[in-house]
C-alpha atoms as a PDB file:
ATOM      1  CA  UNK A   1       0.000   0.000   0.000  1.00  0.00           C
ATOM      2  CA  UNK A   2       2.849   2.558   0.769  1.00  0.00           C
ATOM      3  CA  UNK A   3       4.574   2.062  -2.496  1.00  0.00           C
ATOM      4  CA  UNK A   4       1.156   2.723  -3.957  1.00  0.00           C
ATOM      5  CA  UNK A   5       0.564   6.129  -1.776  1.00  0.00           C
ATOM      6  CA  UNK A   6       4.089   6.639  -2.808  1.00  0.00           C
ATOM      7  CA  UNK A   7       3.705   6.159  -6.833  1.00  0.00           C
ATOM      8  CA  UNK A   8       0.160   8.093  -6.448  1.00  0.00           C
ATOM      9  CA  UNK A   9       2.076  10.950  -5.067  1.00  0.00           C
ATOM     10  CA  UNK A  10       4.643  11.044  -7.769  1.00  0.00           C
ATOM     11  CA  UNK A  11       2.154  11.367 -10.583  1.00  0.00           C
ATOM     12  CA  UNK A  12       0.156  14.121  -8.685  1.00  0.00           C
ATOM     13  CA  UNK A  13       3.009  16.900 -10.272  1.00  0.00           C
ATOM     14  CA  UNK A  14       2.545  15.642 -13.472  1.00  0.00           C
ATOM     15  CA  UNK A  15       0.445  16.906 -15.929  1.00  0.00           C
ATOM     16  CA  UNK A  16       0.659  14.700 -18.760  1.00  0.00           C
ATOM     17  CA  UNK A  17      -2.930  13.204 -20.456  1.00  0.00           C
ATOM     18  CA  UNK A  18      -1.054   9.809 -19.271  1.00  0.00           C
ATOM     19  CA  UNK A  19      -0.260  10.408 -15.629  1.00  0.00           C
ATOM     20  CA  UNK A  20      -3.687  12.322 -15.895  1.00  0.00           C
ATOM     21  CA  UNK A  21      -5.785   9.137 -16.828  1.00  0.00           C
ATOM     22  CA  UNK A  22      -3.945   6.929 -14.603  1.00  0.00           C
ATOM     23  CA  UNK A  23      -4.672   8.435 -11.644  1.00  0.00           C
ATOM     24  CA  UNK A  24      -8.596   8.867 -12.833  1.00  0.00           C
ATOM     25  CA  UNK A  25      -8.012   4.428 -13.825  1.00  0.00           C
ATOM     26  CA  UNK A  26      -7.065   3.930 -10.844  1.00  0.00           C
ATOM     27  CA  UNK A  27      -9.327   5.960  -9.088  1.00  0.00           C
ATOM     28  CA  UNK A  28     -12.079   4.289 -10.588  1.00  0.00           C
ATOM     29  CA  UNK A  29     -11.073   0.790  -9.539  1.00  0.00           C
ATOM     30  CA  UNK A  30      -9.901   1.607  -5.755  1.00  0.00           C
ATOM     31  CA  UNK A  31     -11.761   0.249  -2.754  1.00  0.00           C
ATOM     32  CA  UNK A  32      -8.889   1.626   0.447  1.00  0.00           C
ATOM     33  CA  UNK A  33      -9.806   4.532   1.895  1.00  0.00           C
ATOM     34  CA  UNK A  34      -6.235   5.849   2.359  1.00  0.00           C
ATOM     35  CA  UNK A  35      -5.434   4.925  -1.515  1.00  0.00           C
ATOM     36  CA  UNK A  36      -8.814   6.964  -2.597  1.00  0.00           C
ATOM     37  CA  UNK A  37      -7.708   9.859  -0.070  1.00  0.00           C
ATOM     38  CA  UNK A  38      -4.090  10.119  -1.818  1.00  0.00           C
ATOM     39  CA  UNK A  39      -6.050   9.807  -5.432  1.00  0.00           C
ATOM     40  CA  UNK A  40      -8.344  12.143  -5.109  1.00  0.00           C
ATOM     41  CA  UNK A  41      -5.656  14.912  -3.586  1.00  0.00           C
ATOM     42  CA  UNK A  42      -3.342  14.044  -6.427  1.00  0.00           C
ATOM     43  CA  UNK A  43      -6.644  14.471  -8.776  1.00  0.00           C
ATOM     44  CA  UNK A  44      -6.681  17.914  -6.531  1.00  0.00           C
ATOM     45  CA  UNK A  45      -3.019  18.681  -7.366  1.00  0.00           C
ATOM     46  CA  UNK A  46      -3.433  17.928 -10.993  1.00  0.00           C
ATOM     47  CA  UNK A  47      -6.749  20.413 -11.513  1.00  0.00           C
ATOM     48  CA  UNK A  48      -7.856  16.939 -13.232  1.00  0.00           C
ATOM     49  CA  UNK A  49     -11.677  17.204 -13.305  1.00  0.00           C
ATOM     50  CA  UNK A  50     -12.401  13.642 -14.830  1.00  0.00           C
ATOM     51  CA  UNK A  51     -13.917  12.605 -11.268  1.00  0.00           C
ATOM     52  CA  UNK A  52     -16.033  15.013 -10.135  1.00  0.00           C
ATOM     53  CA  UNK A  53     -18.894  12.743 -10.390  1.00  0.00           C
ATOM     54  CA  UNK A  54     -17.420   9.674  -8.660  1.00  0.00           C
ATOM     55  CA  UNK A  55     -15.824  12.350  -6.024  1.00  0.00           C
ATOM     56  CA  UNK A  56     -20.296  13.749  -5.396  1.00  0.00           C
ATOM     57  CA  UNK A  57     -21.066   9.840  -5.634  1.00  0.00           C
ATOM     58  CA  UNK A  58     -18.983   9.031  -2.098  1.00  0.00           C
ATOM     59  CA  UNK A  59     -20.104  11.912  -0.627  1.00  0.00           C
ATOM     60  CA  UNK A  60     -23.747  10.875  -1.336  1.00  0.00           C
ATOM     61  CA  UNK A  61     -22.782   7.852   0.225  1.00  0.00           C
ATOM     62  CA  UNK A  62     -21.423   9.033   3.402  1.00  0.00           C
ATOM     63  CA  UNK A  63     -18.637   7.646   3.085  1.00  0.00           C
ATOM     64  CA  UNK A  64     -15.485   7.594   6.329  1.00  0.00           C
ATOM     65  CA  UNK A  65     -14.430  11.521   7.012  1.00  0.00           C
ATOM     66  CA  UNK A  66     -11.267  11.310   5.185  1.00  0.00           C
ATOM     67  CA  UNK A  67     -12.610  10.404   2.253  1.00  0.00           C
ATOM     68  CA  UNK A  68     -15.658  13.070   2.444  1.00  0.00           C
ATOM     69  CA  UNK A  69     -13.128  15.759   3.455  1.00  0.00           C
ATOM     70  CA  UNK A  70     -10.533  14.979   0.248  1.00  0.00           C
ATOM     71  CA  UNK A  71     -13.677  15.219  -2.208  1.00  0.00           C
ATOM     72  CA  UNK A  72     -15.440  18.717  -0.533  1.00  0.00           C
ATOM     73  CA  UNK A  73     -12.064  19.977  -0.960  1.00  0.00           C
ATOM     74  CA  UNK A  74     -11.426  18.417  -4.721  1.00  0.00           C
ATOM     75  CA  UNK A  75     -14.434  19.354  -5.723  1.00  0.00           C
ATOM     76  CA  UNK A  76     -14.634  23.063  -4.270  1.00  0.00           C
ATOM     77  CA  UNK A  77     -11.332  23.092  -6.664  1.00  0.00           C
ATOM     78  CA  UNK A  78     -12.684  21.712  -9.667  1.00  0.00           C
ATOM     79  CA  UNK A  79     -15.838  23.007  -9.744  1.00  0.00           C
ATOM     80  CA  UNK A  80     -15.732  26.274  -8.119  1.00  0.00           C
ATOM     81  CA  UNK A  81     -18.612  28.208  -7.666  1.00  0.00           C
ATOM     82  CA  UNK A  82     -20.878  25.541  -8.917  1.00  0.00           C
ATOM     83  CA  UNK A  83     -19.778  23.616  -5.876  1.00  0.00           C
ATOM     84  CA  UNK A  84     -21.136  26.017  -3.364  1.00  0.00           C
ATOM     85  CA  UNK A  85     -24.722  24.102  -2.879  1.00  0.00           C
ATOM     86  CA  UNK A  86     -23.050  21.152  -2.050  1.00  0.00           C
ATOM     87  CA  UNK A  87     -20.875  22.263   0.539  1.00  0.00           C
ATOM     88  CA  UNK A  88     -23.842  24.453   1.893  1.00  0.00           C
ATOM     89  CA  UNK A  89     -25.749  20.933   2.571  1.00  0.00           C
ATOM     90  CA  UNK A  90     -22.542  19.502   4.141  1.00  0.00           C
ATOM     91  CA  UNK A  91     -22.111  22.513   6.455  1.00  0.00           C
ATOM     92  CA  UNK A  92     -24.501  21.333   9.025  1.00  0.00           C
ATOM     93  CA  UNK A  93     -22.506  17.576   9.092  1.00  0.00           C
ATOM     94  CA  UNK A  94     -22.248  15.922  12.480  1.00  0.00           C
ATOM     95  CA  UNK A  95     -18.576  15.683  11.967  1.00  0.00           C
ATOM     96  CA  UNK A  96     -16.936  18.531  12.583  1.00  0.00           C
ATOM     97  CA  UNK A  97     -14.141  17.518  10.193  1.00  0.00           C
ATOM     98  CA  UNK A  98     -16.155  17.619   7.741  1.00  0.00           C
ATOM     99  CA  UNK A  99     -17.853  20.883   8.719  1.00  0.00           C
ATOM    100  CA  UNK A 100     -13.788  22.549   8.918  1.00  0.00           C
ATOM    101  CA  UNK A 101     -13.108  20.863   5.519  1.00  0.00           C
ATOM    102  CA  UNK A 102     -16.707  23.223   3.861  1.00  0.00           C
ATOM    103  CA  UNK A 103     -15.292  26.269   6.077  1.00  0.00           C
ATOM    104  CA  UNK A 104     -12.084  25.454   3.892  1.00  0.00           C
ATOM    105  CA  UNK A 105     -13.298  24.832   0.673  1.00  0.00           C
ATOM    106  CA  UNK A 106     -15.800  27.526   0.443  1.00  0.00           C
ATOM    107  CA  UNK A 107     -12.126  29.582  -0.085  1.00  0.00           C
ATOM    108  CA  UNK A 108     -11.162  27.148  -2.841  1.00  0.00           C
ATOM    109  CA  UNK A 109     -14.246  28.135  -4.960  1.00  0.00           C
ATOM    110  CA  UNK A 110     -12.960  31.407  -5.341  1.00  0.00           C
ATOM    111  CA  UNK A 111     -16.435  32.831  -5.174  1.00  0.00           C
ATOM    112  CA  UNK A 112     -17.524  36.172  -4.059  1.00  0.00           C
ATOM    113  CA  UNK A 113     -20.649  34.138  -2.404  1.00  0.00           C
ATOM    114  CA  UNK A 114     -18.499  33.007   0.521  1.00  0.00           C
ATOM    115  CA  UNK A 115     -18.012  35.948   2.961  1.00  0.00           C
ATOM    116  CA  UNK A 116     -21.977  35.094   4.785  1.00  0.00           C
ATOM    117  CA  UNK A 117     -21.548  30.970   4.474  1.00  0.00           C
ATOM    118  CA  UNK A 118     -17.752  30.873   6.582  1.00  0.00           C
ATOM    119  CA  UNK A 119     -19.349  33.370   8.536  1.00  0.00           C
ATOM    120  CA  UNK A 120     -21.954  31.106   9.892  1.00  0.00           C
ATOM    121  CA  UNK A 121     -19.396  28.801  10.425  1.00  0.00           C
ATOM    122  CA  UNK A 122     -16.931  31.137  12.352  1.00  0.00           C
ATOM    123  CA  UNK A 123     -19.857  30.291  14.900  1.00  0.00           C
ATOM    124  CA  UNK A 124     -19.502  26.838  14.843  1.00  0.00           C
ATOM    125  CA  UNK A 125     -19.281  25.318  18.498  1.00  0.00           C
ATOM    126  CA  UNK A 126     -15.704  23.312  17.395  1.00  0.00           C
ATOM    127  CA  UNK A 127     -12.946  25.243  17.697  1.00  0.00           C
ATOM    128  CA  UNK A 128     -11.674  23.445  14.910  1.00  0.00           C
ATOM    129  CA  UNK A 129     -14.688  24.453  12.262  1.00  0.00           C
ATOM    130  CA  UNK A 130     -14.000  28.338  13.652  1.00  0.00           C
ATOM    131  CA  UNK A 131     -10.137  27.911  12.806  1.00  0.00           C
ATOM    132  CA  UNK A 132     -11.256  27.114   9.099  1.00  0.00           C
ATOM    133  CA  UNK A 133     -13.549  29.226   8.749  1.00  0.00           C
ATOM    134  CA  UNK A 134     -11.242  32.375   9.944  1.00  0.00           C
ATOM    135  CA  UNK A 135      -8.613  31.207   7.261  1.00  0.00           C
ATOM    136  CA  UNK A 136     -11.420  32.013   4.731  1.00  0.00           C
ATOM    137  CA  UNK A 137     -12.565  35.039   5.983  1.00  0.00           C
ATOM    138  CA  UNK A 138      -9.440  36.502   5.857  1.00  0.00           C
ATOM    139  CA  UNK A 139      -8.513  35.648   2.739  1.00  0.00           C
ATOM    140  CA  UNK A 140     -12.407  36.304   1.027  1.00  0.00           C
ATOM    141  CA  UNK A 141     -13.488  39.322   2.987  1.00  0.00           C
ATOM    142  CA  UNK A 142     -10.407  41.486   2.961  1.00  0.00           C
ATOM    143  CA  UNK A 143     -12.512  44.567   4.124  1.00  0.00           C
ATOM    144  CA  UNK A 144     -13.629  43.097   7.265  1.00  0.00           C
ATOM    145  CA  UNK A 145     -10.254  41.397   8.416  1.00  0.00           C
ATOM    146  CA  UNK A 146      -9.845  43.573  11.536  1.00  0.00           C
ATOM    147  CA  UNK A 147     -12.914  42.523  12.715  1.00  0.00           C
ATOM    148  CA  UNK A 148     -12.324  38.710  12.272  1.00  0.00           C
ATOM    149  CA  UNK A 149      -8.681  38.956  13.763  1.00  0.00           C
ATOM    150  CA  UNK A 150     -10.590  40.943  16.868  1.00  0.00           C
ATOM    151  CA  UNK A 151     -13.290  38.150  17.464  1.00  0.00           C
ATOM    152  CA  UNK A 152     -10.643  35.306  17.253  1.00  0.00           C
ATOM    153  CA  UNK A 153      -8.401  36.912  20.304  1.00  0.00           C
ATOM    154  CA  UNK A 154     -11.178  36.810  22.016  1.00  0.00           C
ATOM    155  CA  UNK A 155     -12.094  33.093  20.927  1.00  0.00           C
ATOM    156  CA  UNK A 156     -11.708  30.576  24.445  1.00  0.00           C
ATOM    157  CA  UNK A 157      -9.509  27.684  22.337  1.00  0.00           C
ATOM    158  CA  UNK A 158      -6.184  28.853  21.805  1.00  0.00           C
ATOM    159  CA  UNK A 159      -5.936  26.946  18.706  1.00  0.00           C
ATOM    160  CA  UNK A 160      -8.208  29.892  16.906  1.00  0.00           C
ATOM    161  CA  UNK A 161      -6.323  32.906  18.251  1.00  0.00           C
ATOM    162  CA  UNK A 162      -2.735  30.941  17.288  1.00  0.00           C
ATOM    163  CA  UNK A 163      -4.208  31.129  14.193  1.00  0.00           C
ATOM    164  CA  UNK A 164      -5.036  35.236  14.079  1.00  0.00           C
ATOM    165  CA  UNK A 165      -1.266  35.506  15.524  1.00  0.00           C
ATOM    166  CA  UNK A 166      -0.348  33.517  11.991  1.00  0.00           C
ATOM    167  CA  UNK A 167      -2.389  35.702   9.994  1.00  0.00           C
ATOM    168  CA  UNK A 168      -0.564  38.927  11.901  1.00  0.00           C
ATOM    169  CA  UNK A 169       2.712  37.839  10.928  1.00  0.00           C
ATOM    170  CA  UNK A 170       1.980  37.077   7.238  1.00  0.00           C
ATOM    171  CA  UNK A 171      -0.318  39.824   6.600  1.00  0.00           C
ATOM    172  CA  UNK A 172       2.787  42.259   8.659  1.00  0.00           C
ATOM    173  CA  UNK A 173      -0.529  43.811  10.706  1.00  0.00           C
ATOM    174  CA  UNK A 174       1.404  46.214  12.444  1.00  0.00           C
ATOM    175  CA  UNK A 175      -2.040  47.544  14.761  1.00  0.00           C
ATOM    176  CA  UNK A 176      -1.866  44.311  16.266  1.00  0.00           C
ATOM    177  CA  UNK A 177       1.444  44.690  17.965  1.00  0.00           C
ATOM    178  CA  UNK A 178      -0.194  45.957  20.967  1.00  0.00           C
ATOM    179  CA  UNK A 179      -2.833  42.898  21.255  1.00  0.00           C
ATOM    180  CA  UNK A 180      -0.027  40.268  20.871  1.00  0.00           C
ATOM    181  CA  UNK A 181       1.807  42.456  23.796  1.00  0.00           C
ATOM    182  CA  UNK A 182      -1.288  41.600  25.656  1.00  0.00           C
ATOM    183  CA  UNK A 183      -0.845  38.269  25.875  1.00  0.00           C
ATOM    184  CA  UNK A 184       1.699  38.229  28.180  1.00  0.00           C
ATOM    185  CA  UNK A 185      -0.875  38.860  31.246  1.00  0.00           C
ATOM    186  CA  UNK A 186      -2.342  36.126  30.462  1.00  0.00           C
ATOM    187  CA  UNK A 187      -1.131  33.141  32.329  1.00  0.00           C
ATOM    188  CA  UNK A 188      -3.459  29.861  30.843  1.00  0.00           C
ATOM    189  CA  UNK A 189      -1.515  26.470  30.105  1.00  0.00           C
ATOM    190  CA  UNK A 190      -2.411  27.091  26.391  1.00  0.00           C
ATOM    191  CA  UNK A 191      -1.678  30.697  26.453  1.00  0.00           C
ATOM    192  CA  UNK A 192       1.971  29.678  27.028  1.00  0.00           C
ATOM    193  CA  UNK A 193       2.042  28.690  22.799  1.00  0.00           C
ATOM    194  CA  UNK A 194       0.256  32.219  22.117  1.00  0.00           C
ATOM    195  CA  UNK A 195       3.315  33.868  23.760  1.00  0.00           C
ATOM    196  CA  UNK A 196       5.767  32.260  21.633  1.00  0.00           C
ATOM    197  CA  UNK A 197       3.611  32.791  18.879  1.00  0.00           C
ATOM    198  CA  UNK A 198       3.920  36.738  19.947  1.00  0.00           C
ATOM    199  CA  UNK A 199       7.588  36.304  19.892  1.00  0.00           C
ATOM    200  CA  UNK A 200       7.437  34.785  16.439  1.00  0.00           C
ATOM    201  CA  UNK A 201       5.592  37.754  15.230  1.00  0.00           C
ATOM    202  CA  UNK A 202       7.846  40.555  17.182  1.00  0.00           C
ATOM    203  CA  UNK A 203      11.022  38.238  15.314  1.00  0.00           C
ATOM    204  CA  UNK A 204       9.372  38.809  11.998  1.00  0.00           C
ATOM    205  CA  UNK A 205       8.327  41.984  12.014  1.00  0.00           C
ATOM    206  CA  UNK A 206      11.857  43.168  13.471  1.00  0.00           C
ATOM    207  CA  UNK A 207      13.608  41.439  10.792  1.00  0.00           C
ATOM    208  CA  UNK A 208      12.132  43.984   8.259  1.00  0.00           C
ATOM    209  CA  UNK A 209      13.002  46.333  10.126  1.00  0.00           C
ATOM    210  CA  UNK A 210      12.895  48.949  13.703  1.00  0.00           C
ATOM    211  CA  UNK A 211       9.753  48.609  15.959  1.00  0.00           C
ATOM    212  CA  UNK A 212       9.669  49.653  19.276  1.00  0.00           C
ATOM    213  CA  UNK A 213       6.139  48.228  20.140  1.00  0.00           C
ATOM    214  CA  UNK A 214       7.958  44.909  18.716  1.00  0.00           C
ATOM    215  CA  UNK A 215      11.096  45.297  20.268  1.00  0.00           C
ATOM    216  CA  UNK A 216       8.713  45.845  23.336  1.00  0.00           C
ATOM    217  CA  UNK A 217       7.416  42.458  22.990  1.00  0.00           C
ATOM    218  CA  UNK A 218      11.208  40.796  23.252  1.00  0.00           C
ATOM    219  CA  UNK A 219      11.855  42.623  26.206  1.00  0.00           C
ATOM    220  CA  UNK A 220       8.468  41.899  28.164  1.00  0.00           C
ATOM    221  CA  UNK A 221       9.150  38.136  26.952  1.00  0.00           C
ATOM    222  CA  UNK A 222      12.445  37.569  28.005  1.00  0.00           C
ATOM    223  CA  UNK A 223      11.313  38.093  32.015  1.00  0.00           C
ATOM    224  CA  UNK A 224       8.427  35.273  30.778  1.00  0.00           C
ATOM    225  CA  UNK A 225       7.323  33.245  34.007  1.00  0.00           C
ATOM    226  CA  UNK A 226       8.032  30.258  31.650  1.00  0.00           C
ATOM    227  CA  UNK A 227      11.720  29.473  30.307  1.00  0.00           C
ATOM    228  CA  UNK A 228      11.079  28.171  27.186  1.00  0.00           C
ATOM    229  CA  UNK A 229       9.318  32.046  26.452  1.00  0.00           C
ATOM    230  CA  UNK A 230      12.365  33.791  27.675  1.00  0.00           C
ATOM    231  CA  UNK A 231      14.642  31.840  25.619  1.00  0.00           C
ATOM    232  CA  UNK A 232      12.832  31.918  22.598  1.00  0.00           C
ATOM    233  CA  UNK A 233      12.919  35.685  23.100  1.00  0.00           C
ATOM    234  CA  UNK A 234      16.446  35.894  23.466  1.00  0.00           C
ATOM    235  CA  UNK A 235      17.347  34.114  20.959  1.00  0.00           C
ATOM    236  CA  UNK A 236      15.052  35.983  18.588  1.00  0.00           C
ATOM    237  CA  UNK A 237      16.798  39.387  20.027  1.00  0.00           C
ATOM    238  CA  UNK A 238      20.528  37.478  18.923  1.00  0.00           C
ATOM    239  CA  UNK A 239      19.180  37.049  16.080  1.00  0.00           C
ATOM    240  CA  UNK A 240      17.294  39.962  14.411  1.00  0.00           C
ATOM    241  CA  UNK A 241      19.056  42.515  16.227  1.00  0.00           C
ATOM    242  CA  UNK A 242      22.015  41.347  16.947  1.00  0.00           C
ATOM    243  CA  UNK A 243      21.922  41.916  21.311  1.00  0.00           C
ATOM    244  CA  UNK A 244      22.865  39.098  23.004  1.00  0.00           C
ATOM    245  CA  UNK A 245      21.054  38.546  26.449  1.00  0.00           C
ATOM    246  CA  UNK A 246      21.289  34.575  26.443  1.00  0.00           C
ATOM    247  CA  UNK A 247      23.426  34.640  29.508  1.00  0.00           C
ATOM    248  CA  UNK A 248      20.542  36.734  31.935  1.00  0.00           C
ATOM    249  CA  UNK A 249      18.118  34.321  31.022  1.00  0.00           C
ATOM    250  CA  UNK A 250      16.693  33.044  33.791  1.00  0.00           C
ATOM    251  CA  UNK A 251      17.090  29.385  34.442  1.00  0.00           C
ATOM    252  CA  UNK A 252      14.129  27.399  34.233  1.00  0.00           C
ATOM    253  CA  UNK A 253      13.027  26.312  38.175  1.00  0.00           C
ATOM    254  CA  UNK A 254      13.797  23.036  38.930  1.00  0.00           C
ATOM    255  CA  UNK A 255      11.746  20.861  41.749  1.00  0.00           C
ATOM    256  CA  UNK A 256      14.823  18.199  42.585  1.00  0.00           C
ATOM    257  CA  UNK A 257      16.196  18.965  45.975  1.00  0.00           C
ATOM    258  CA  UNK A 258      20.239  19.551  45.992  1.00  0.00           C
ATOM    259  CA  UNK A 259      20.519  16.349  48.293  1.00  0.00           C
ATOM    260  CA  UNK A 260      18.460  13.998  45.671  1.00  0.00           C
ATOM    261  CA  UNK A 261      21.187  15.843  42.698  1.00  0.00           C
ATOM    262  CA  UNK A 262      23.932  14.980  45.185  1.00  0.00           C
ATOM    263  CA  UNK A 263      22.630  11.781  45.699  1.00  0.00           C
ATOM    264  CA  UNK A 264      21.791  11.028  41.780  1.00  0.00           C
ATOM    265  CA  UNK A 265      25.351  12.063  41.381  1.00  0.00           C
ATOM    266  CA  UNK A 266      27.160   9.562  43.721  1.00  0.00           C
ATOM    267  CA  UNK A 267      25.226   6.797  42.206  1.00  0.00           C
ATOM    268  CA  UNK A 268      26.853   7.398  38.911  1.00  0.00           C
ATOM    269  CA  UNK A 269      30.154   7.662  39.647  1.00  0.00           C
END
């Protein structure tokens, strides 16, 4: 099976009528799910549109979540707007995979239609859906973007506002400097990853060049109640502007008594 994935893949660049039909052949006469999964991605890759209808026919059929979630998307890319009623009845899915992969796809379309339908799903009670469905936004509703970014800081799951931070850094959204400084007063296990990701942003946006409000942001970091925060930030100040303040770095606490490191010591030598 993996030298099958593997030979799958290595058509999917190719855009030759014969790697073309052999990927549509062999979709055709494929029963694994990971096989059709890999065929109808290369299919994806390819902008081959000979199996559009067999992709709708295994949707109609419910089939396992990969499989529905690699045809929405192939699909969405084939058929563009055309595809929009279909992913509008497999918005509402139980799985919320598959609800995330429509959030996705609506994007792939291309269609100005999209801005209302990822909206609704930007609501969506999985964090996962709402992730999706902000990568859409952003990219459909240009207009609007500040207010997306604004909703998904406030969003509870960490995994949505890692995802504005992303969007900051590639879209160089200089107004949100202050919001990522923010995050340092907040002290939840998962908001831990949305401080690095604030680093990550101050890095990038001082590597094109002076900003205090980023600069800021390495500073407040490096006195980080967690070590792995503090380092990151020095090493991003070494690195973009060329101050080295690895050696103040505070040591990350350590819980082992100096009598059980004594002890641990003796025993190995």
């Amino acid at each position: 099976k993996g030298v099958v994935a593997q030979a799958i893949r290595s058509l999917a660049p190719k855009k030759t009528v014969e790697a073309m039909d052999k990927l549509c052949a062999k979709l055709f006469h494929e029963n694994d799910e990971k096989l059709l999964v890999e065929l109808l991605t290369a299919l994806n890759g390819q902008a081959n549109s000979c199996a559009t209808a067999t992709a709708r026919a295994m949707i109609s059929t419910d089939s396992s979540r990969n499989i529905l979630v690699a045809a929405i998307a192939y699909i969405a890319s084939i058929e563009k707007e055309n595809a929009l009623g279909l992913l509008d009845s497999m918005a509402t899915h139980i799985n919320p995979f598959v609800r995330a992969a429509c959030a996705r796809s609506y994007g792939l379309t291309g269609s100005d239609k999209v801005t209302s339908r990822a909206a609704l799903l930007f609501a969506d009670e999985d964090p996962l859906v709402r992730k999706a469905a902000l990568e859409t936004l952003v990219g459909a509703d240009s207009f609007n973007v500040d207010f997306y970014i604004s909703r998904a800081f406030a969003d509870p799951d960490f995994t949505v506002t890692s995802t504005a931070i992303e969007e900051i850094k590639i879209r160089k959204l200089t107004r949100y400097l202050r919001d990522l400084r923010s995050l340092f007063d907040r002290r939840g296990l998962d908001d831990i990853d949305l401080r690095r990701g604030a680093v990550d942003v101050a890095m990038a946006f001082l590597a094109d060049g002076a900003d205090t409000i980023a600069r800021s942001i390495l500073i407040k970091a490096m006195t980080d109640d967690e070590y792995i925060v503090r380092r990151e930030a020095a090493t991003a100040a070494k690195e973009v502007l060329g101050e080295d303040h690895l050696a103040a770095v505070r040591y990350a606490a350590t819980r082992i008594t100096e009598k059980a490191l004594k002890t641990a010591f003796e025993t190995v030598t």
